[in-house]
Structure formats: structure tokens, C-alpha cells
Protein backbone atom coordinates (compact mmCIF):
# COMPACT_ATOMS: atom_id res chain seq x y z
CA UNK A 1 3.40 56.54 203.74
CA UNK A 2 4.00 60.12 202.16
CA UNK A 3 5.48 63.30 203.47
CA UNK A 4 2.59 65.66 203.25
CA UNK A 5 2.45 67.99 200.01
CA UNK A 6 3.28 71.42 202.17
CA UNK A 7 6.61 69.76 203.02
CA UNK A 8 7.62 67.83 199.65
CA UNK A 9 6.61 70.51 197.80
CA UNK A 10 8.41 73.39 199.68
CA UNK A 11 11.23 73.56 196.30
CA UNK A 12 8.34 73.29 194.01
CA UNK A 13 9.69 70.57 191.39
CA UNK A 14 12.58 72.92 190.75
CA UNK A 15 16.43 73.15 191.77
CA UNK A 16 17.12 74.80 195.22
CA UNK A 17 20.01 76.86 193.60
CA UNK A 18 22.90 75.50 194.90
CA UNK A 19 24.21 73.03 192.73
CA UNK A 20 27.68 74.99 191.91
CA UNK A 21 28.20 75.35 195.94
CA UNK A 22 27.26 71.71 196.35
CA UNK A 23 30.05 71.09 193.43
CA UNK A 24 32.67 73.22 195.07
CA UNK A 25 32.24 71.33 198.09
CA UNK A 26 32.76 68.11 196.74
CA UNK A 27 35.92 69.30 195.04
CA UNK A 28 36.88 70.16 198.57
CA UNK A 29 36.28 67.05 199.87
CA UNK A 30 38.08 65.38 197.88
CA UNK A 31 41.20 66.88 198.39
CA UNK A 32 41.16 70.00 195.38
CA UNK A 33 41.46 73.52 197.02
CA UNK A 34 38.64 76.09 195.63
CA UNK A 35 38.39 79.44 196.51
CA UNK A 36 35.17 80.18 197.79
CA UNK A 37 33.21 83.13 196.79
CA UNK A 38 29.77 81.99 197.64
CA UNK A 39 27.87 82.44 200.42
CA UNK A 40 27.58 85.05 203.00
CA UNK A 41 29.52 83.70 205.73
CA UNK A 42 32.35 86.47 206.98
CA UNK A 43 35.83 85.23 206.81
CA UNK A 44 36.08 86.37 210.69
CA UNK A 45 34.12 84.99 213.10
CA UNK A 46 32.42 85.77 215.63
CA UNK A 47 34.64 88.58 218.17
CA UNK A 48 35.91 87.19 221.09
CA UNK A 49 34.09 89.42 223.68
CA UNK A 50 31.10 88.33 222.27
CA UNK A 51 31.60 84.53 222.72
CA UNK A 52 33.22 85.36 226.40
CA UNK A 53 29.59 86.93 226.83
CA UNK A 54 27.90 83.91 225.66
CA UNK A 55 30.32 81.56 228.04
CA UNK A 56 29.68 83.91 231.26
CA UNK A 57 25.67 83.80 230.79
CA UNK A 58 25.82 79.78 230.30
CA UNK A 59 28.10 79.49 232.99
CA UNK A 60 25.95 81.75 235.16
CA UNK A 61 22.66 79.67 234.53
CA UNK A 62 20.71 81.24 231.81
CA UNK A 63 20.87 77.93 230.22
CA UNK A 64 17.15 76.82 231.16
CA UNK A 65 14.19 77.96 228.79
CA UNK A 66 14.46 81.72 228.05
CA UNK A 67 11.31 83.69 227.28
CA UNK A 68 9.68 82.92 224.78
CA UNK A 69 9.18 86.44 222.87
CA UNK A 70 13.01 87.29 223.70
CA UNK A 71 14.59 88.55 226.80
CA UNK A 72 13.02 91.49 228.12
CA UNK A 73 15.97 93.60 228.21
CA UNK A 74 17.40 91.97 224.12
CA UNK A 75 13.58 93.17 223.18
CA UNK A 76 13.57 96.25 224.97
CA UNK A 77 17.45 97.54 223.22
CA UNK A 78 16.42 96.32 219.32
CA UNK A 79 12.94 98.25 220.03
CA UNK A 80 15.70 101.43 221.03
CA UNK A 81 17.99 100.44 218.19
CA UNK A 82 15.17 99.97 215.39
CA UNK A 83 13.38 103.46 216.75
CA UNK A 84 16.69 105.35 216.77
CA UNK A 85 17.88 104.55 213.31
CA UNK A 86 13.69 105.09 211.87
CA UNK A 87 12.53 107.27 213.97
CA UNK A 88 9.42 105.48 214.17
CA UNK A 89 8.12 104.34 217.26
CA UNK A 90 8.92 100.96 218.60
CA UNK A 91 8.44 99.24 221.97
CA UNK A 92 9.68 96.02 222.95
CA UNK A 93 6.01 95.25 222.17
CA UNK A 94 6.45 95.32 218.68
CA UNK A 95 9.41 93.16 218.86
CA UNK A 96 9.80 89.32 218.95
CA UNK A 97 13.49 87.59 219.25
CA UNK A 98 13.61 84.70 216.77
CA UNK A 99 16.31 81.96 215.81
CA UNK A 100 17.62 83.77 213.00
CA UNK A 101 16.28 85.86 210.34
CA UNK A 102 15.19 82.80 208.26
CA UNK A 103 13.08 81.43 211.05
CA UNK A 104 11.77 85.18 211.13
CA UNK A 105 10.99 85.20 207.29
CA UNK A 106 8.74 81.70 207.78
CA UNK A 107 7.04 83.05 210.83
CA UNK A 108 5.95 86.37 209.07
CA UNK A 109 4.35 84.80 206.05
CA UNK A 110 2.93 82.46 208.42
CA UNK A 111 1.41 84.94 210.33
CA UNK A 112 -0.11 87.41 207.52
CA UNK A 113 -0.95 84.43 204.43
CA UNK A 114 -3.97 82.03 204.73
CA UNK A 115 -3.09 78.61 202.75
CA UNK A 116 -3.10 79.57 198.94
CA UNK A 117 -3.04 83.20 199.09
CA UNK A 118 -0.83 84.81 197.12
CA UNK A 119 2.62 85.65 197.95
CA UNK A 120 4.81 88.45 196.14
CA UNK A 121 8.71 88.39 196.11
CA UNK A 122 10.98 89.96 193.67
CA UNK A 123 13.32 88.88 191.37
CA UNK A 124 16.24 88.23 191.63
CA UNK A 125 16.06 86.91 195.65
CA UNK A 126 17.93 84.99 198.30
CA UNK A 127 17.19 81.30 197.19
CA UNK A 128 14.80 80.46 200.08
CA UNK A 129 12.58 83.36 199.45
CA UNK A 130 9.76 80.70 197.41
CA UNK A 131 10.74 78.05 199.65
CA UNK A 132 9.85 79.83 202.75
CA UNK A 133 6.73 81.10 201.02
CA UNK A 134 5.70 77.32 199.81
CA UNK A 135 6.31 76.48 203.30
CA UNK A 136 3.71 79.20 204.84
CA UNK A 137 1.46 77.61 202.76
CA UNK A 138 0.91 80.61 200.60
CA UNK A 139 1.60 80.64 196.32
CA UNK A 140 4.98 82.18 195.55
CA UNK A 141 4.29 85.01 192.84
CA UNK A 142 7.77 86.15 191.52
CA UNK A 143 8.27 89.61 189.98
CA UNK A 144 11.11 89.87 187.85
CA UNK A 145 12.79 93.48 187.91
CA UNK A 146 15.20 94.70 185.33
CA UNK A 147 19.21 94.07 185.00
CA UNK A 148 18.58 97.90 182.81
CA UNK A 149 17.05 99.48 185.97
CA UNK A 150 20.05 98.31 188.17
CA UNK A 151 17.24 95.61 189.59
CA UNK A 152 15.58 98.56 191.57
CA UNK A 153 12.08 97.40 191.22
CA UNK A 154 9.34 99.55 188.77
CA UNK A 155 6.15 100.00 191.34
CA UNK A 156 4.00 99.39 187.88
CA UNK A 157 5.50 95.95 187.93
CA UNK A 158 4.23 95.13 190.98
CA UNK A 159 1.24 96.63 190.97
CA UNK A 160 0.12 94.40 187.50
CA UNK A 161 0.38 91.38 189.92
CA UNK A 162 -1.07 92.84 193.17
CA UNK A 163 -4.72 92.39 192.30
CA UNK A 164 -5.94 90.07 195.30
CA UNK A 165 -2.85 89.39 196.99
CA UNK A 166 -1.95 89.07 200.66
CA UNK A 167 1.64 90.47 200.92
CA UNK A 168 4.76 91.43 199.14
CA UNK A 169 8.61 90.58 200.21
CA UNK A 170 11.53 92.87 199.50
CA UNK A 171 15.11 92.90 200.24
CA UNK A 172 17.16 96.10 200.57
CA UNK A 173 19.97 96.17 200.84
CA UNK A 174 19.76 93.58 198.40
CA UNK A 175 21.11 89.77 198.69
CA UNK A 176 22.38 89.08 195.49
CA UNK A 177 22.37 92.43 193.69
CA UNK A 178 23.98 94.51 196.04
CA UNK A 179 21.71 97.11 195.20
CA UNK A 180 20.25 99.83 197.60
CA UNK A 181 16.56 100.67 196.78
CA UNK A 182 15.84 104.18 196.38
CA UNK A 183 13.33 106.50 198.09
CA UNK A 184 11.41 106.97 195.02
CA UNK A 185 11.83 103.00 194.31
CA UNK A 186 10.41 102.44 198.15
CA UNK A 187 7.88 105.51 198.20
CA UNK A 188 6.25 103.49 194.72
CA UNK A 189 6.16 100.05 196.66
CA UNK A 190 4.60 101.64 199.44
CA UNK A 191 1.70 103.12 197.68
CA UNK A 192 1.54 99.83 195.61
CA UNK A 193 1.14 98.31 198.84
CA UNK A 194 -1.37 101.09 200.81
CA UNK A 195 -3.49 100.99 197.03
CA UNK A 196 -4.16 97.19 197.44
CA UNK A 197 -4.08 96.77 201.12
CA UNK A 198 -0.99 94.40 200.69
CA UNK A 199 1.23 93.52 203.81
CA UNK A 200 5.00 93.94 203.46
CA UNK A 201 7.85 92.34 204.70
CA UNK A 202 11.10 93.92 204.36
CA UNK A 203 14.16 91.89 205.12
CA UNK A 204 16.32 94.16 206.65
CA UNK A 205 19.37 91.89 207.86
CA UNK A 206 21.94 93.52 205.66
CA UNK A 207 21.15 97.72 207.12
CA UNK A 208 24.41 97.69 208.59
CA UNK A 209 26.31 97.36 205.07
CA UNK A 210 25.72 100.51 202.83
CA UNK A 211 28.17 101.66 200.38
CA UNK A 212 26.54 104.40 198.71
CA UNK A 213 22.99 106.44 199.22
CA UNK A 214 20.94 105.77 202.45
CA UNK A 215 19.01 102.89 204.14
CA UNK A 216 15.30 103.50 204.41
CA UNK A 217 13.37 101.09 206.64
CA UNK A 218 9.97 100.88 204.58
CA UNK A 219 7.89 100.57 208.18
CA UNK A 220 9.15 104.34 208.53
CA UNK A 221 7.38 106.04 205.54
CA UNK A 222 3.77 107.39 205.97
CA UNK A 223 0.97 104.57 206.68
CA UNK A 224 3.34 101.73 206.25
CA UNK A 225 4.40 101.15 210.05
CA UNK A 226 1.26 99.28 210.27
CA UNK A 227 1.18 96.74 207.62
CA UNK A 228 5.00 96.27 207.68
CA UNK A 229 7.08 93.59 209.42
CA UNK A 230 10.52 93.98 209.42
CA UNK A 231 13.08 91.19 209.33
CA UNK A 232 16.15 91.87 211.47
CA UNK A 233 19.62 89.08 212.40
CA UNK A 234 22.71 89.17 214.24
CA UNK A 235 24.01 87.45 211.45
CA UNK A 236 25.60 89.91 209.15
CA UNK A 237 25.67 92.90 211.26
CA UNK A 238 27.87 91.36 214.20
CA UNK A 239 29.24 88.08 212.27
CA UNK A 240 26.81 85.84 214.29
CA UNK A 241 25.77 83.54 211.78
CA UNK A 242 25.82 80.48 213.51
CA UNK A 243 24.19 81.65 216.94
CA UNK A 244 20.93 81.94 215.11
CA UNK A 245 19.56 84.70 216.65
CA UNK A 246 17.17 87.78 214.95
CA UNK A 247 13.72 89.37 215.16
CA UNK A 248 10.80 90.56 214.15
CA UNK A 249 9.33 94.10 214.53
CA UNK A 250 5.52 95.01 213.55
CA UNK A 251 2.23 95.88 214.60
CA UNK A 252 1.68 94.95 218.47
CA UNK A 253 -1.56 92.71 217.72
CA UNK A 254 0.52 90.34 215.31
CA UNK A 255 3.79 89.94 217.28
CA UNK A 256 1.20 88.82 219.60
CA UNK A 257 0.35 86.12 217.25
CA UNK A 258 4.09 85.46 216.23
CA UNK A 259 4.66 84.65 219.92
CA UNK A 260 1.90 82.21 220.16
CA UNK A 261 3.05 80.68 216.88
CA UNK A 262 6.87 80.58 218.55
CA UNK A 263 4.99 78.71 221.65
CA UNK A 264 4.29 76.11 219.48
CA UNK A 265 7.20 75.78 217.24
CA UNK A 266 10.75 76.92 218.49
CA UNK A 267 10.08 77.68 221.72
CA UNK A 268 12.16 80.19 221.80
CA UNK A 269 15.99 81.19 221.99
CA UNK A 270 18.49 79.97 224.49
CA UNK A 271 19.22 83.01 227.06
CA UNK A 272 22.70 82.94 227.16
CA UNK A 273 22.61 83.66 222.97
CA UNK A 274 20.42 86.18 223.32
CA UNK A 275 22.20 87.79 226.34
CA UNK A 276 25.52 87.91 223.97
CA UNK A 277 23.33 89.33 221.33
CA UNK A 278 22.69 91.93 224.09
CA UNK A 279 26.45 92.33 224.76
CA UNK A 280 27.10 93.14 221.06
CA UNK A 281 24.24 95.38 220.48
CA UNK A 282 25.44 97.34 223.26
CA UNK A 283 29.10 97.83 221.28
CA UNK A 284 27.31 100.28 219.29
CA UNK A 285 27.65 101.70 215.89
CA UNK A 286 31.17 101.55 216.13
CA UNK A 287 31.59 97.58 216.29
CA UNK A 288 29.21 97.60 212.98
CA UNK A 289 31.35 98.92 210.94
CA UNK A 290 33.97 97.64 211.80
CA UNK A 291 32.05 94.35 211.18
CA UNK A 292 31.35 95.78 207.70
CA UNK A 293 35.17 97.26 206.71
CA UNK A 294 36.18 94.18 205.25
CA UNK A 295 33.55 94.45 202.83
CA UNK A 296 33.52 98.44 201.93
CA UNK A 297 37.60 97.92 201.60
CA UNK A 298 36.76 94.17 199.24
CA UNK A 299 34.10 96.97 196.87
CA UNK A 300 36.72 99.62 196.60
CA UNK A 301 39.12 96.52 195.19
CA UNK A 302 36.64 95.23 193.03
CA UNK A 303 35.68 98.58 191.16
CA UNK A 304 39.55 99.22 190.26
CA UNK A 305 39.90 95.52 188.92
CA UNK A 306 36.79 96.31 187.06
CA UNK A 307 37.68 99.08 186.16
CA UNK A 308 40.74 98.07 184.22
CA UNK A 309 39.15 95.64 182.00
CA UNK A 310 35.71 95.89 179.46
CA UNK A 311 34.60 91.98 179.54
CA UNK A 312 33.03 92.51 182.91
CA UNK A 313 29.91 94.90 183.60
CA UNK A 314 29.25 95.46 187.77
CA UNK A 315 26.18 96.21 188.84
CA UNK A 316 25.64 99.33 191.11
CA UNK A 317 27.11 97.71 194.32
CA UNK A 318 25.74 99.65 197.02
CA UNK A 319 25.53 97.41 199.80
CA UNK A 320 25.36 94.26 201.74
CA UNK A 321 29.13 91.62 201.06
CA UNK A 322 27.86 90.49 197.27
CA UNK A 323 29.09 91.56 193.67
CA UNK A 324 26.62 91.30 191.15
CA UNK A 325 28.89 90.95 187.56
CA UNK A 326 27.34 90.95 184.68
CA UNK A 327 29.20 87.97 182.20
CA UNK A 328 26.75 88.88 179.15
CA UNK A 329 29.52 89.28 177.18
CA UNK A 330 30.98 86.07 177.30
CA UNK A 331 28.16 84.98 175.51
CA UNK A 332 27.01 82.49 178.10
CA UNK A 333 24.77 81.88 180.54
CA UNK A 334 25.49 82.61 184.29
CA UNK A 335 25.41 79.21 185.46
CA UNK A 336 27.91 77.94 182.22
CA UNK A 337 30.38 80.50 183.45
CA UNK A 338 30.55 79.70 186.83
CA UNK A 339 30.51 75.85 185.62
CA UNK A 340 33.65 76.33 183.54
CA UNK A 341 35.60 78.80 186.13
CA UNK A 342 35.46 76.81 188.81
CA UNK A 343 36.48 73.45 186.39
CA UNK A 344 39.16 75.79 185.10
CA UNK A 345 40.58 77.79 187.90
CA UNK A 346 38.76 76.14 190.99
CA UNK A 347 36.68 79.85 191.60
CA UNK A 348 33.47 79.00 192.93
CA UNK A 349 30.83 82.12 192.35
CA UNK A 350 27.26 81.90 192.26
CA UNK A 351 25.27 82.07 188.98
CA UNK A 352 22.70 84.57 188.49
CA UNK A 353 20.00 82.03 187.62
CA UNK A 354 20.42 80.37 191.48
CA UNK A 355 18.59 83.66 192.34
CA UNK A 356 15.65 83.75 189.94
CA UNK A 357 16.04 84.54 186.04
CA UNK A 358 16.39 88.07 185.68
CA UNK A 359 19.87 88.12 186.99
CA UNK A 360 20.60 85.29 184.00
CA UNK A 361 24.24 85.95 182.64
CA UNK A 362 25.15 87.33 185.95
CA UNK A 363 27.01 86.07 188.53
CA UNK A 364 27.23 86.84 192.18
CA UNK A 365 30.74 86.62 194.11
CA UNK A 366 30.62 87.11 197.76
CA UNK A 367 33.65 89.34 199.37
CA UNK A 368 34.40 86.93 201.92
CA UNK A 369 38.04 86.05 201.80
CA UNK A 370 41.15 87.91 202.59
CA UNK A 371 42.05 91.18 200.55
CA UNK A 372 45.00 89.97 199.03
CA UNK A 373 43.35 86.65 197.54
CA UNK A 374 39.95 88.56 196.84
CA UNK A 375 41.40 90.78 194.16
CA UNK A 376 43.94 88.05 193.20
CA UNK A 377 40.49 85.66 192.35
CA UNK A 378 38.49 88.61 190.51
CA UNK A 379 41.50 89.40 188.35
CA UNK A 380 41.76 85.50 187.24
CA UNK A 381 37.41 86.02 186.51
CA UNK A 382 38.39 89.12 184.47
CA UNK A 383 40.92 87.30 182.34
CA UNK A 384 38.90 84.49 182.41
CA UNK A 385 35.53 86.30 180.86
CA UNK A 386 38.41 88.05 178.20
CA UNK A 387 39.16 84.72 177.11
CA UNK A 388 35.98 83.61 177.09
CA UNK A 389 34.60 86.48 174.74
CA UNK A 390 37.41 86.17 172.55
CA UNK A 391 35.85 82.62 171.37
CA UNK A 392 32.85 84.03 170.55
């Protein structure tokens, strides 16, 4: 017996991207410390009030099945939270609580792509972006943008490959560039997307985390609202990662459809996750950033150690809790760097290529460990890269 093709072929022949993580693990395992700059996990956890929440609502009963398209009252406040910082108007309609922002990613493409229609996504992107599209059903069409352009996408790019597709994914701000896109940058996707009736779906879990310029939800610019889903999570915005818990906010008729689809998948979120998820949306604007400080204090360190050396090139880091560092000059590729520093001075970073191939000879390092031992690990890269260019 087989596993059927949509399943074994969700990675499409390729590599999922993580081999260097999956290597830096195994050196932990076996007993050598690494320090780990590569995924997006905070190095706090979740805040106390918020788990004291989550114990009083278990401990009260919400521990039976919870509605199915979110708790009325978590729908109603990220339909007030989403309208507030848009200004477009949202109801707890257009709003469905999902387990995560991953789950919320496969549920969108489920809901807008019939099996083999055609899928856009941008390159570079988070490494399950073609995964999650495979798994829809739908063909993953990548569009590479341009390390030259500071990877803010050209709308003529995207338009060449729009011709008879069904939607378009994009990321801002972006996991792994760090990038912000610009008005003009979203203005062009949105008219790619109006000219050739294209859905979008704009991942939005990282709006909490800008460094420079402005976030601009693309649902809020003219005609968009209704062929946009956004993608919204706990996870980054309130260091939630592992309660699972996010949403998705569109047209009324297809989060209609979403919640059918959640009927006969997840069945939901338990209550007394969403009722902390509640709890910390209600902390305000405040709690974000302080939520987010770490990082904004980790960018400010990295652009003086960068500053201080020439081997090194950083890309525009505008937002979200990655460095995108260009290693061009080492004369290697992004995944032979990251190879050799972590064999050399147990650093684990992410290469470039684990996020598509226009960030090749890049490498991404995530600002997720204390100050100190943050600038302490991109001064050894630095030195590292010096030496590295020196041999060639």
C-alpha cells in the first residue's frame, strides 16, 4: 500500500530546508553545546499572566469542545484589533480562530485553489510556503525577487507569471529577509492582483515587529479587502508559539467555508487557549512591544557589529526577529558557510538557499538569544567571513 501522491509529494522530491538545524541538533544531542540562531522561537516564553489565564479557564471548565469558528468574544476583539490598526472594516464575521498561523496558511489555499491551479509565492519564503501549497493541492509557482532590490518584490515580476493563476502569497514583514514591503512595492502587487483577478494571502504574523517604515495590511488598500485573506498568530506577537493559536480574516462568504472546512478537520481550538489568547490581546499595544524589545535592542547590536567590519553585507532589516547577511564575499555559498561555522565555532544560522535561491550566499540568523551572547556570536561570524575571504 502507498501514501497517496498529495501527501508524499507535499516536499516535492526536494530538501525541506532544514538540514543545518537538523545538524545542530544532533550536535546537541550528543553532548556539544551550539549556539542557536535558527528558528523563530523567543528566548522568553510565554508571560506568566498569560499561562495563569490559560490555568483559570481549564480549571473553570472551558476544557470541553470550544466553538468551532473561535470564541465569540476572541473573534469579536481580533475583528476590533485588525479594524483599528487598518481601518478597514472587520466583524467577527470575517474572522475565523485557527490552530496557529500554519494551519491558517493550509486552510486559505485550501479554500481559494481547485487541485492543480496555480499557486504564486515569492522568493525567498518561510520553508513551508510550497509545502503548504503542494498540500492544498494547488502547483507551487515561485517568484524569485532580487538580493539588488533589498528582496522587495518588482510587480512586473509577478505579473509575467500571473497569466491564469488562482492566488498569490506574500510575507511582510518578511520571514527570512527582514524586509518591510513598501507602499509602492504593495500598491504594484495589488493592481497585479485586481488586473488578473488573483486572490491574495498576506501572512501577517510578524505586524507587531517593525523597525523602520510602516506596516500596511494589503486587505486595506482600495478593492483588495475582498480578495484578500489575511494570516494572523499569537505566536510572535505575544511569544505563544506553542499554544497554537491564530486566524484568519477575509471576505464573510469564505470564512464561511473555512469554518465548514475546520468542521471537518481540526475541529477547532481548545477554549481555555483561546480565552488566554483573549487575556493577552486585551494587554494592549503596550505588552507587544515589549514582546518585540528584545529584538529592536538585538538589530541596534547587529548594525554596530556590522558596522565595524566590510566582509559582511546586511540586508535592510526592517522587521520581524531575522538578520538577513549577505556572505557573498566569502566566496561561498550560503549553505557552505553555515556548514563550516557551525563545524568550526558550533554557530548554527540558516543558509539562504533553505529559503528558496535568490537569497543564495546569504544567511539568516535569528535574534533569539540573550544580548550579551547575541553580539558575542555575530562578532565570531564577522571574523569568521574575514578569514574566510582572506583564502580566496
Amino acid at each position: 500500500m502507498q501514501a497517496s501522491e498529495r501527501i508524499s509529494g507535499i516536499l516535492g522530491g526536494g530538501s525541506d530546508g532544514w538540514g543545518l538545524f537538523n545538524k545542530a541538533r544532533e550536535m546537541i544531542a550528543a553532548g556539544t553545546p551550539v549556539v542557536e540562531l535558527t528558528i523563530g522561537e523567543h528566548d522568553i516564553r510565554t508571560a506568566a499572566p498569560i499561562l495563569q489565564d490559560m490555568h483559570r479557564s481549564a480549571l473553570g471548565g472551558h476544557t470541553g469542545y470550544a466553538s468551532v469558528p473561535g470564541v465569540p468574544a476572541l473573534r469579536a476583539e481580533v475583528a476590533r484589533r485588525v479594524q483599528e490598526r487598518t481601518g478597514v472594516p472587520t466583524t467577527s464575521e470575517n474572522v475565523m480562530i485557527t490552530p496557529g498561523g500554519q494551519s491558517a496558511l493550509y486552510a486559505a489555499h485550501f479554500a481559494i485553489c481547485d487541485p492543480g491551479d496555480r499557486a504564486l509565492y515569492l522568493d525567498p519564503f518561510y520553508a513551508t510556503y510550497p509545502g503548504t501549497i503542494r498540500g492544498a493541492s494547488a502547483e507551487p509557482v515561485c517568484i524569485q525577487t532580487r538580493a539588488q532590490d533589498a528582496f522587495q518584490p518588482r510587480a512586473s515580476d509577478i505579473a509575467a507569471h500571473a497569466e491564469g493563476a488562482k492566488s498569490l502569497l506574500v510575507n511582510s514583514p518578511n520571514n527570512p529577509t527582514g524586509v518591510v514591503y513598501s507602499r509602492a512595492t504593495l500598491d504594484g502587487i495589488a493592481q497585479v492582483c485586481i488586473d488578473n483577478d488573483l486572490w491574495l494571502i498576506s501572512d501577517e504574523v510578524y505586524d507587531t515587529q517593525i523597525w523602520e517604515g510602516e506596516h500596511i495590511s494589503p486587505r486595506a488598500l482600495p478593492d483588495m479587502a475582498q480578495r484578500t485573506l489575511v494570516v494572523g498568530s499569537m505566536s510572535k506577537s505575544h511569544a505563544m508559539t506553542g499554544s497554537r493559536i491564530g486566524w484568519i480574516v477575509g471576505p464573510v462568504d469564505v470564512v464561511e467555508h473555512l469554518i465548514n472546512l475546520a468542521t471537518h478537520t481540526t475541529y477547532g481550538v481548545p477554549g481555555f487557549v483561546q480565552d488566554a489568547a483573549l487575556f493577552a490581546l486585551q494587554q494592549g499595544p503596550g505588552f507587544e512591544e515589549e514582546i518585540a524589545a528584545p529584538f529592536r535592542r538585538r538589530r541596534a547590536i547587529a548594525k554596530d557589529v556590522l558596522a565595524a567590519q566590510n566582509t559582511v553585507a546586511l540586508v535592510p532589516a526592517q522587521g520581524a526577529m531575522y538578520l538577513m547577511l549577505d556572505v557573498r564575499s566569502t566566496g561561498m555559498s550560503g549553505e557552505d558557510f553555515a556548514d563550516a561555522l557551525l563545524d568550526a565555532h558550533h554557530i548554527a544560522v540558516m543558509p539562504g538557499e533553505s529559503f528558496g535561491q535568490a537569497a543564495a550566499g546569504h544567511v539568516r540568523v535569528a535574534m533569539t538569544i540573550a544580548d550579551d551572547a547575541f553580539e558575542q556570536a555575530l562578532k565570531t561570524l564577522c571574523a569568521f567571513a574575514e578569514s574566510c575571504a582572506a583564502k580566496t
